[in-house]
N, C-alpha and C. Protein backbone atom coordinates (compact mmCIF):
# COMPACT_ATOMS: atom_id res chain seq x y z
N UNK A 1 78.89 111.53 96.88
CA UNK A 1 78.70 112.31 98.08
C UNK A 1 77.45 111.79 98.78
N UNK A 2 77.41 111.53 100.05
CA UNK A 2 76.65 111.01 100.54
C UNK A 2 75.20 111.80 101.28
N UNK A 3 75.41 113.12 101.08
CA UNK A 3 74.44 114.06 101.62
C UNK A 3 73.88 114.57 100.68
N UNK A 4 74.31 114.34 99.27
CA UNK A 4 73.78 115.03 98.28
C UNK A 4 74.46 115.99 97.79
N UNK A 5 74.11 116.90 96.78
CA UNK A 5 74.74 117.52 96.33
C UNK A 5 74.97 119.06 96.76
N UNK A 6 76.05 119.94 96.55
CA UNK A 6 75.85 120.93 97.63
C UNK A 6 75.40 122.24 96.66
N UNK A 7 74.47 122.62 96.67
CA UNK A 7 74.09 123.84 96.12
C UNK A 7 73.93 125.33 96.86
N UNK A 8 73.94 124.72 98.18
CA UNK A 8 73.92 126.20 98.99
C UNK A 8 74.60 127.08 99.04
N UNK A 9 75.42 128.12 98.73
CA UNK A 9 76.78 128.94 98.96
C UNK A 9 76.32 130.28 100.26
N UNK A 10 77.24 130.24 100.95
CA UNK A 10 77.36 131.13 101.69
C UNK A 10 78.76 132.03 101.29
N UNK A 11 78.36 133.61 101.19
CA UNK A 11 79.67 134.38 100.94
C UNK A 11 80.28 134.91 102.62
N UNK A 12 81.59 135.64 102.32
CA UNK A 12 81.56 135.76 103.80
C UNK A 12 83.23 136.65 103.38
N UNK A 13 83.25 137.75 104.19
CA UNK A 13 84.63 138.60 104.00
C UNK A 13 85.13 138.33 104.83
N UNK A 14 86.90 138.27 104.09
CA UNK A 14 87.87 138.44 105.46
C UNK A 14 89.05 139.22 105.19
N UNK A 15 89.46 140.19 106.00
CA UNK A 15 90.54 141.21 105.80
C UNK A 15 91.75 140.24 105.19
N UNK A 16 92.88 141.23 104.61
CA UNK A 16 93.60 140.69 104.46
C UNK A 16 94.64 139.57 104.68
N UNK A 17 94.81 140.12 106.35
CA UNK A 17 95.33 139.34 106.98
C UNK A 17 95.02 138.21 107.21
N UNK A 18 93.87 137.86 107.68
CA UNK A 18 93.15 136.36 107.34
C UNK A 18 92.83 135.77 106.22
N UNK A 19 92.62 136.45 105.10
CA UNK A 19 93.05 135.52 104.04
C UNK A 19 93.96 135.09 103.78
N UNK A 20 94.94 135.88 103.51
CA UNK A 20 96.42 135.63 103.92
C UNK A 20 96.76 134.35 104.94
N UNK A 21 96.01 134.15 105.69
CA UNK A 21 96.33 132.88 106.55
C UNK A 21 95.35 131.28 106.35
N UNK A 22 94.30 131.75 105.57
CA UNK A 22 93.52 130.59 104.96
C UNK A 22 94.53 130.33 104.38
N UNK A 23 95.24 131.37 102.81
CA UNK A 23 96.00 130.84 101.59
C UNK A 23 96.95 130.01 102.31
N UNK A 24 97.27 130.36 102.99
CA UNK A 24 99.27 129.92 103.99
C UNK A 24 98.00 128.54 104.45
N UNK A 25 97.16 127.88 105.25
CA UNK A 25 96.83 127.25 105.73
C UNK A 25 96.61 126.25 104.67
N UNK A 26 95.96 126.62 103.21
CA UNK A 26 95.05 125.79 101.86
C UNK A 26 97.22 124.94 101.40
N UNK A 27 98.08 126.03 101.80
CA UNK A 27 99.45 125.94 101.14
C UNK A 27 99.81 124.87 102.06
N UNK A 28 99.91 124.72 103.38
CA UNK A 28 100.43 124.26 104.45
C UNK A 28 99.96 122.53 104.33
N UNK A 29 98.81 122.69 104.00
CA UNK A 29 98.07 121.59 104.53
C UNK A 29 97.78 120.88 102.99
N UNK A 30 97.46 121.66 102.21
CA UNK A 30 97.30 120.32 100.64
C UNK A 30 95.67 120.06 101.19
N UNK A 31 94.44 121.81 101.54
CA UNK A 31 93.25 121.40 101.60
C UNK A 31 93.14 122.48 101.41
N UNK A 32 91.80 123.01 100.11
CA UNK A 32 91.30 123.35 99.16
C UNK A 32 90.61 124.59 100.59
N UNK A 33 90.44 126.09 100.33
CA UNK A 33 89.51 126.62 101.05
C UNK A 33 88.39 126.56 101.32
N UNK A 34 87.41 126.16 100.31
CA UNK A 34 86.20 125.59 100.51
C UNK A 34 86.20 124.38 102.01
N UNK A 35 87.60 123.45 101.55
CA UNK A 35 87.01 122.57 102.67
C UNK A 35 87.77 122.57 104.04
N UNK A 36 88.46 123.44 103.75
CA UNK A 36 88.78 124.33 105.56
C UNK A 36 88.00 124.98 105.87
N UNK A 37 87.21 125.77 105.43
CA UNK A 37 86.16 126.69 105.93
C UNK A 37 85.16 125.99 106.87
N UNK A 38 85.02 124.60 105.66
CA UNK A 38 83.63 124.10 105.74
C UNK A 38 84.04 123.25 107.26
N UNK A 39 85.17 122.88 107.28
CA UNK A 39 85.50 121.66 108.27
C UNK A 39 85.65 122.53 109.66
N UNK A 40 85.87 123.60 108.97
CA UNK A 40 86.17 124.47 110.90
C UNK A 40 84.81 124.48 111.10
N UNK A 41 83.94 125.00 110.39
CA UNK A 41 82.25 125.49 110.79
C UNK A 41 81.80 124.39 110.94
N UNK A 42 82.05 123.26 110.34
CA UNK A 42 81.09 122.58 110.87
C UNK A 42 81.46 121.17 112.20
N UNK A 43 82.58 121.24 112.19
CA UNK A 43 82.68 120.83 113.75
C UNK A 43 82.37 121.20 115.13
N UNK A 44 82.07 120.53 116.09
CA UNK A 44 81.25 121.18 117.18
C UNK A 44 83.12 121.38 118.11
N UNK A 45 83.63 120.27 118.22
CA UNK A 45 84.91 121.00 118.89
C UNK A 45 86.10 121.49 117.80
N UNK A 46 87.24 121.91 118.08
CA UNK A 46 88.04 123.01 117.28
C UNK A 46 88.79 121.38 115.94
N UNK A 47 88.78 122.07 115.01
CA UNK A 47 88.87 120.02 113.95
C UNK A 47 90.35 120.22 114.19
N UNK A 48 91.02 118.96 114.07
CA UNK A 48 92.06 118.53 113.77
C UNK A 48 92.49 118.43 112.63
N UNK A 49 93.14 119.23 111.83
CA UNK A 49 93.45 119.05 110.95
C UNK A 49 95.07 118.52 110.67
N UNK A 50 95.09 117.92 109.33
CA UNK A 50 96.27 116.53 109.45
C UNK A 50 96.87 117.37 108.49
N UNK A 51 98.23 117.72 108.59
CA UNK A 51 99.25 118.26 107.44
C UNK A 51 99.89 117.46 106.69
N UNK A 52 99.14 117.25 105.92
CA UNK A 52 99.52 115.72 105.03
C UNK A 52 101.20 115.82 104.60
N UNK A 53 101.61 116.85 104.47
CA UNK A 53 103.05 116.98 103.36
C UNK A 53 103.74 116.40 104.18
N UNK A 54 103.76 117.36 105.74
CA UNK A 54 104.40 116.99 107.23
C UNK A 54 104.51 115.63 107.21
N UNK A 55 102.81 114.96 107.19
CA UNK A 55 102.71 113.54 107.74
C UNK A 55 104.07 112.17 106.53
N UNK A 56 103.60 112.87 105.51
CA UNK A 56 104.31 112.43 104.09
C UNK A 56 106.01 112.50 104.16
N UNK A 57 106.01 113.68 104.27
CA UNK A 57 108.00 114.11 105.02
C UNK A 57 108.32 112.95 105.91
N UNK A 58 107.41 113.05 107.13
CA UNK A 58 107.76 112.37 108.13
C UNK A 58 107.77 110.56 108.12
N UNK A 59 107.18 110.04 107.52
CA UNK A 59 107.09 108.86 107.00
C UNK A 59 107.99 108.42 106.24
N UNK A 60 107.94 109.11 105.11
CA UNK A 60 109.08 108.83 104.18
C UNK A 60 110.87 108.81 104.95
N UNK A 61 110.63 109.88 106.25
CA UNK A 61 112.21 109.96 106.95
C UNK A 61 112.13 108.70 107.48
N UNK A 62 111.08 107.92 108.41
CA UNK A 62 111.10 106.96 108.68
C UNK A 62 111.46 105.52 108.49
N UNK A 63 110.83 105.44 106.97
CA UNK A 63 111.08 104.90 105.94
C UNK A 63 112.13 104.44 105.57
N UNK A 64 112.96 105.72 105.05
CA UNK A 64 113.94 105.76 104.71
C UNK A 64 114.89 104.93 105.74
N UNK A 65 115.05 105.44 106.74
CA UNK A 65 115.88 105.14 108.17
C UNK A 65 115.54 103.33 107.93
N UNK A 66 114.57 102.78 108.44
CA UNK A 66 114.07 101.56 108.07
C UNK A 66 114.77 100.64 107.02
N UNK A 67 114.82 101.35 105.61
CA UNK A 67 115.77 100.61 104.69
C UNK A 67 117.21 100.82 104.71
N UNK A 68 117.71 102.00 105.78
CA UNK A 68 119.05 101.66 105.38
C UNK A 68 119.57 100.79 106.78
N UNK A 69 118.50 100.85 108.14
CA UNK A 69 118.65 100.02 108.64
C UNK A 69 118.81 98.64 108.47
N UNK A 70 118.01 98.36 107.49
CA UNK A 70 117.29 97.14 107.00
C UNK A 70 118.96 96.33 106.20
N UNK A 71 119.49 97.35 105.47
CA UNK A 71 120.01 96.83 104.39
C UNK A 71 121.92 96.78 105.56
N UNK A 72 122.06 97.74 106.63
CA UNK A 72 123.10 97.59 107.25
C UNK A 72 123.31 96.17 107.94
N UNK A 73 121.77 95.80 108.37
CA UNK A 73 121.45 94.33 109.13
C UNK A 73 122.21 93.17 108.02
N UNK A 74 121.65 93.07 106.96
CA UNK A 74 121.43 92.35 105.58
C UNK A 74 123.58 92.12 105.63
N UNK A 75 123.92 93.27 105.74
CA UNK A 75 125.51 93.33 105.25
C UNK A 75 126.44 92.71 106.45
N UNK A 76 125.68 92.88 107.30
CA UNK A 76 126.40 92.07 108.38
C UNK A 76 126.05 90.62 108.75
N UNK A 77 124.84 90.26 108.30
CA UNK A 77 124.38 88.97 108.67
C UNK A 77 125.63 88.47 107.40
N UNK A 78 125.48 88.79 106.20
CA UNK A 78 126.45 88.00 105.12
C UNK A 78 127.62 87.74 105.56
N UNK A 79 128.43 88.78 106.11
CA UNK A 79 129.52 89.29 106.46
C UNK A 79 129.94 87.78 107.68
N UNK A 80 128.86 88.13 108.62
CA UNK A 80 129.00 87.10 109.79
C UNK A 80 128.65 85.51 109.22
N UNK A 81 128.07 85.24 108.56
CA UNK A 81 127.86 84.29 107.82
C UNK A 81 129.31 83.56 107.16
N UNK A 82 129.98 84.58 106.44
CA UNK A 82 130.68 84.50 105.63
C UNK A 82 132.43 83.85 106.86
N UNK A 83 132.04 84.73 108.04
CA UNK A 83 133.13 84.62 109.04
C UNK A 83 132.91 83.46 109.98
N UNK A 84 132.21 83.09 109.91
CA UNK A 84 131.27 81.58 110.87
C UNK A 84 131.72 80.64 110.13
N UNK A 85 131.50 80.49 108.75
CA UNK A 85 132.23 79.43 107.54
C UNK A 85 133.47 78.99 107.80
N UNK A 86 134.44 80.26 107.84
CA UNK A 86 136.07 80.10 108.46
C UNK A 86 136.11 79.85 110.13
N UNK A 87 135.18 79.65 110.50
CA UNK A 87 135.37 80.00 112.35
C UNK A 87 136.14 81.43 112.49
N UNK A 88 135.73 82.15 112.07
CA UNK A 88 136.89 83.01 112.99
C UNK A 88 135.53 84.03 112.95
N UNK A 89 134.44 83.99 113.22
CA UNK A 89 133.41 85.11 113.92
C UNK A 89 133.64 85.39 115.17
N UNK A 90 133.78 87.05 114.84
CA UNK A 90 134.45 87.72 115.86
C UNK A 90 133.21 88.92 117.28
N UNK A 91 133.25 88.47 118.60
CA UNK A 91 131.86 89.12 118.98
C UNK A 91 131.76 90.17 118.65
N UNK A 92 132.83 91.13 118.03
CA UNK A 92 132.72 92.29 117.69
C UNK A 92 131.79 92.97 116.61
N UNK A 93 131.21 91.59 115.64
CA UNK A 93 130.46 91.73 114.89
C UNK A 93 129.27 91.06 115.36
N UNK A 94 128.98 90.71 116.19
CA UNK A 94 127.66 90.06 116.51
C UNK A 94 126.95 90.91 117.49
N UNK A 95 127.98 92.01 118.22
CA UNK A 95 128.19 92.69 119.34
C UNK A 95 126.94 93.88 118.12
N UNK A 96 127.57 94.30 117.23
CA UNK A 96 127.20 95.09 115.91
C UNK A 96 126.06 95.06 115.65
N UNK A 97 125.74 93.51 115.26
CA UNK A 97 124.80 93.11 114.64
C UNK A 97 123.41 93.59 115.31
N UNK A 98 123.91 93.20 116.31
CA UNK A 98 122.44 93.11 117.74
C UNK A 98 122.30 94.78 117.68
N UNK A 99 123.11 95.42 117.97
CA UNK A 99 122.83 96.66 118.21
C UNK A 99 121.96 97.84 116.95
N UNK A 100 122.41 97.24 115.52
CA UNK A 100 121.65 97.45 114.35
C UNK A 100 120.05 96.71 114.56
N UNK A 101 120.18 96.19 114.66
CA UNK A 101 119.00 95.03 114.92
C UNK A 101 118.14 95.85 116.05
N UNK A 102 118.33 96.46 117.07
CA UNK A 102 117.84 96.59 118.10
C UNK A 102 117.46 98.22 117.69
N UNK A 103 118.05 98.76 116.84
CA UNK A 103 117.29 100.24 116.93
C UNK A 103 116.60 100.00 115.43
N UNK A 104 116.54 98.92 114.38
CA UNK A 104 115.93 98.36 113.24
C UNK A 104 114.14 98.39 113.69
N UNK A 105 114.49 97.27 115.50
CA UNK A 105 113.22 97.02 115.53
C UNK A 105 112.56 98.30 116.86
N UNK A 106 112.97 99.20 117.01
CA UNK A 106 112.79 100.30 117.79
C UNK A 106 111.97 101.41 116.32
N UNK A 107 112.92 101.24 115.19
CA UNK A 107 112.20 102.79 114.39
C UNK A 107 110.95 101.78 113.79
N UNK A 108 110.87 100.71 113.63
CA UNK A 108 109.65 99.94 113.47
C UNK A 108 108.64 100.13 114.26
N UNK A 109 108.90 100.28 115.46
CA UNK A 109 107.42 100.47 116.51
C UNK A 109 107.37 101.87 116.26
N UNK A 110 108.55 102.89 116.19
CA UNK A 110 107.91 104.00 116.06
C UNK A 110 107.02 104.62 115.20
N UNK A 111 107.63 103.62 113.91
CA UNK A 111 106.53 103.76 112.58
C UNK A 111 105.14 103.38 112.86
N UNK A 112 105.05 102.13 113.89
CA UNK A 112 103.45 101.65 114.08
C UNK A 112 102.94 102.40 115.16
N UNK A 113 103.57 103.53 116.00
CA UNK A 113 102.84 103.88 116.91
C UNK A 113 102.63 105.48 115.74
N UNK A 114 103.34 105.88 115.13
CA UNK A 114 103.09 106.85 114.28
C UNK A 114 102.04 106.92 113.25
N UNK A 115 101.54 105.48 112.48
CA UNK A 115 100.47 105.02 111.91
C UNK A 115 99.34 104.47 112.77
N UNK A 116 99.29 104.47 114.12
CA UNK A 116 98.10 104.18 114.84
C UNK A 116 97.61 105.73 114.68
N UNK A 117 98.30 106.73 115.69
CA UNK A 117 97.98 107.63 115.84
C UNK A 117 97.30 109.03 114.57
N UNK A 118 98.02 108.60 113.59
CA UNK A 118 97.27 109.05 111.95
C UNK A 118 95.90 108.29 112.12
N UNK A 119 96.08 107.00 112.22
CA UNK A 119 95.04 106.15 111.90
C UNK A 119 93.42 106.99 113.02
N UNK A 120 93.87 107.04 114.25
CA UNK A 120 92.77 107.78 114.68
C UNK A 120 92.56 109.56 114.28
N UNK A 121 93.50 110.01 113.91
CA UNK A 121 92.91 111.42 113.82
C UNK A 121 92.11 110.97 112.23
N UNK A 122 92.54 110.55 111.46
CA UNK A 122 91.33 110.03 110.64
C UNK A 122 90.50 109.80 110.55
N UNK A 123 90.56 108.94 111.44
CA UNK A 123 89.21 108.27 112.21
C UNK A 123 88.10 110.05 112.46
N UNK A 124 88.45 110.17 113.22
CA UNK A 124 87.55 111.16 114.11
C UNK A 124 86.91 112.50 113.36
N UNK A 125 86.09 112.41 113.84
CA UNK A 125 84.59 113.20 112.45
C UNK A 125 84.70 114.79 113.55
């Protein structure tokens, strides 16, 4: 820890209802109450906080999409490969190909504009 060690404690009540919404918030987010408390108080504007599970869900859907994109590309390049050998490649599969290919490299940028934008709320103190 770079400030040292923290020995100070401050206590502090909150009705039900707001605890109730720390717990749902400590649940939501995969961050400990101590360091929601600490991160709301001690920011000067309102913090951003990152819902990691969300961010995690959402990546992984991405992901996912990506490899089966990935692997539909893979089955048709063989496929067309395989039909180019005999001459008889048909545009109907190349017609295919491109169009797999073209939303392959579309959920790709969306993944890098989705990891820029993590990348700065990270960033930011």
């Amino acid at each position: 820890m770079s400030e040292g060690k923290r020995v100070r404690k401050i206590d502090a009540r909150f009705t039900e209802e707001e605890y109730r919404m720390i717990v749902e918030l400590e649940q939501v987010l995969g961050v400990r109450k101590t360091d929601l408390v600490r991160t709301r108080l001690l920011q000067n504007s309102p913090a951003i906080l990152l819902n990691a599970k969300e961010l995690i869900a959402l990546l992984d859907k991405i992901g996912a999409e990506l490899g089966r994109s990935g692997n539909n590309i893979n089955q048709l390049a063989r496929y067309a490969n395989i039909l180019q050998l005999k001459a008889i490649l048909s545009p109907v599969v190349a017609e295919r190909f491109n169009a797999l290919f073209e939303t392959y490299l579309q959920n790709q940028k969306d993944l890098e504009i989705t990891l820029r934008k993590v990348i700065r709320l990270i960033g930011q103190k």
